[in-house]
Protein backbone atom coordinates (compact mmCIF):
# COMPACT_ATOMS: atom_id res chain seq x y z
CA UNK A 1 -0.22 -7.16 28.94
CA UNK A 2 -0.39 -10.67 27.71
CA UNK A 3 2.07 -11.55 25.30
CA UNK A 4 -1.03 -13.99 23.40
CA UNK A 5 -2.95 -10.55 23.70
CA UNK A 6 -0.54 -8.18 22.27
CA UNK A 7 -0.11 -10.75 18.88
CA UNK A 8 -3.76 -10.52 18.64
CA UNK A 9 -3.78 -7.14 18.52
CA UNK A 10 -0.90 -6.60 15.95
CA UNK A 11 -2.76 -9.54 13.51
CA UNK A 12 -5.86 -7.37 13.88
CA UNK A 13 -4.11 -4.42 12.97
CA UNK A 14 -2.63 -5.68 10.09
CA UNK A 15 -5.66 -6.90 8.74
CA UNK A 16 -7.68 -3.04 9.48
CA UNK A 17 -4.37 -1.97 7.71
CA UNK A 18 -4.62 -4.50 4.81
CA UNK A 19 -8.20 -3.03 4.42
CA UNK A 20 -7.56 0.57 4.34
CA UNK A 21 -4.94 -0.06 1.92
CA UNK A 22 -7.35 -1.86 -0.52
CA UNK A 23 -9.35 1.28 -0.87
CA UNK A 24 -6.48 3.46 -0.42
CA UNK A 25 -4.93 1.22 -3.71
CA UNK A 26 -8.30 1.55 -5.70
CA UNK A 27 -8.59 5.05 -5.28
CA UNK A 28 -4.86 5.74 -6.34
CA UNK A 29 -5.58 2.97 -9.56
CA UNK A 30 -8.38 5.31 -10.27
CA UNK A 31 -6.95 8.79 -10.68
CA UNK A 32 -3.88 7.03 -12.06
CA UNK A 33 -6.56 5.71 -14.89
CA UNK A 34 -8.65 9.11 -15.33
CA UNK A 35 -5.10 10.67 -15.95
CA UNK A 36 -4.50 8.22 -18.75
CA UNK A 37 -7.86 8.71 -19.90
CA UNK A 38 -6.74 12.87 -19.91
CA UNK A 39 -3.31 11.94 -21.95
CA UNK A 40 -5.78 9.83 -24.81
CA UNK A 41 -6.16 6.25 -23.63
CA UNK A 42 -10.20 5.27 -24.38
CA UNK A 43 -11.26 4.82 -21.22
CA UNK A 44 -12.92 1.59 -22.37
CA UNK A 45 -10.36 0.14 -23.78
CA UNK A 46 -8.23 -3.00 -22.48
CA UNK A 47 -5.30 -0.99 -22.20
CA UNK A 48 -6.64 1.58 -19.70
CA UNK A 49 -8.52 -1.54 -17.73
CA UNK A 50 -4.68 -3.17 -17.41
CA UNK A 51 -2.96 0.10 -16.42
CA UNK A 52 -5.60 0.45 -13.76
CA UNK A 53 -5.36 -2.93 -12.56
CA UNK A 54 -1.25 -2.82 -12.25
CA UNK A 55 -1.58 0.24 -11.03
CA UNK A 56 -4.17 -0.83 -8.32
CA UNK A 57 -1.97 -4.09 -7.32
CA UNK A 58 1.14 -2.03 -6.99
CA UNK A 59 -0.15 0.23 -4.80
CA UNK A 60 -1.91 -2.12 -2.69
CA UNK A 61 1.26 -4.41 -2.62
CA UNK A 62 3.44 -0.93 -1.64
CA UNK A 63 1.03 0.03 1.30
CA UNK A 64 0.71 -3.84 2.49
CA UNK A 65 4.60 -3.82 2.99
CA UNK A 66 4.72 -0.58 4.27
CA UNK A 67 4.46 -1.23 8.11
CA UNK A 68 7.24 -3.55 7.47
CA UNK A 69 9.65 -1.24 5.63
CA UNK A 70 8.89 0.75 7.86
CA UNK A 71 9.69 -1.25 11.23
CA UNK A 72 12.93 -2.23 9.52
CA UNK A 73 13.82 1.67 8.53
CA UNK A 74 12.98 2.32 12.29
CA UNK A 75 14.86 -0.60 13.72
CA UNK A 76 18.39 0.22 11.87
CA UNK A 77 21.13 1.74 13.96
CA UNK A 78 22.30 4.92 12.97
CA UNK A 79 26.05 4.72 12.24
CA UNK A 80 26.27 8.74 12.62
CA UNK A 81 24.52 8.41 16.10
CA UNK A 82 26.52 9.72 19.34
CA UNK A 83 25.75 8.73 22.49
């Protein structure tokens, strides 16, 4: 495979990733919001909009750096390891 073709294909990845973690993010905000809503926050109130909205952007920023925790985890030698 081309090498040009291969980085291509891991950029376009990311970016389907980046996009499936936006709505992955806004759902998780959401039921993180009705459950505040269930413990007695208004639901219209600005303190329910801002615990969805750091709720949303830390999940979103969690899933974004995901594949890269992940590589990292992956990539680390196993000091317990026998050959």
């Amino acid at each position: 495979m081309n090498p040009d073709a291969a980085g291509w294909k891991l950029f376009l990845g990311y970016v389907a990733w980046l996009f499936a973690s936006i709505a992955i993010a806004l759902i998780l905000a959401l039921l993180v919001g009705s459950i505040v809503s269930v413990v007695g926050v208004d639901a219209r109130s600005t303190a329910h909009q801002r615990v969805v909205e750091v709720a949303g952007i830390g999940f979103f920023a969690a899933l974004a750096a995901a594949p890269f925790i992940m590589r990292i985890r992956s990539n680390r030698t196993d000091p317990d390891a026998t050959d």
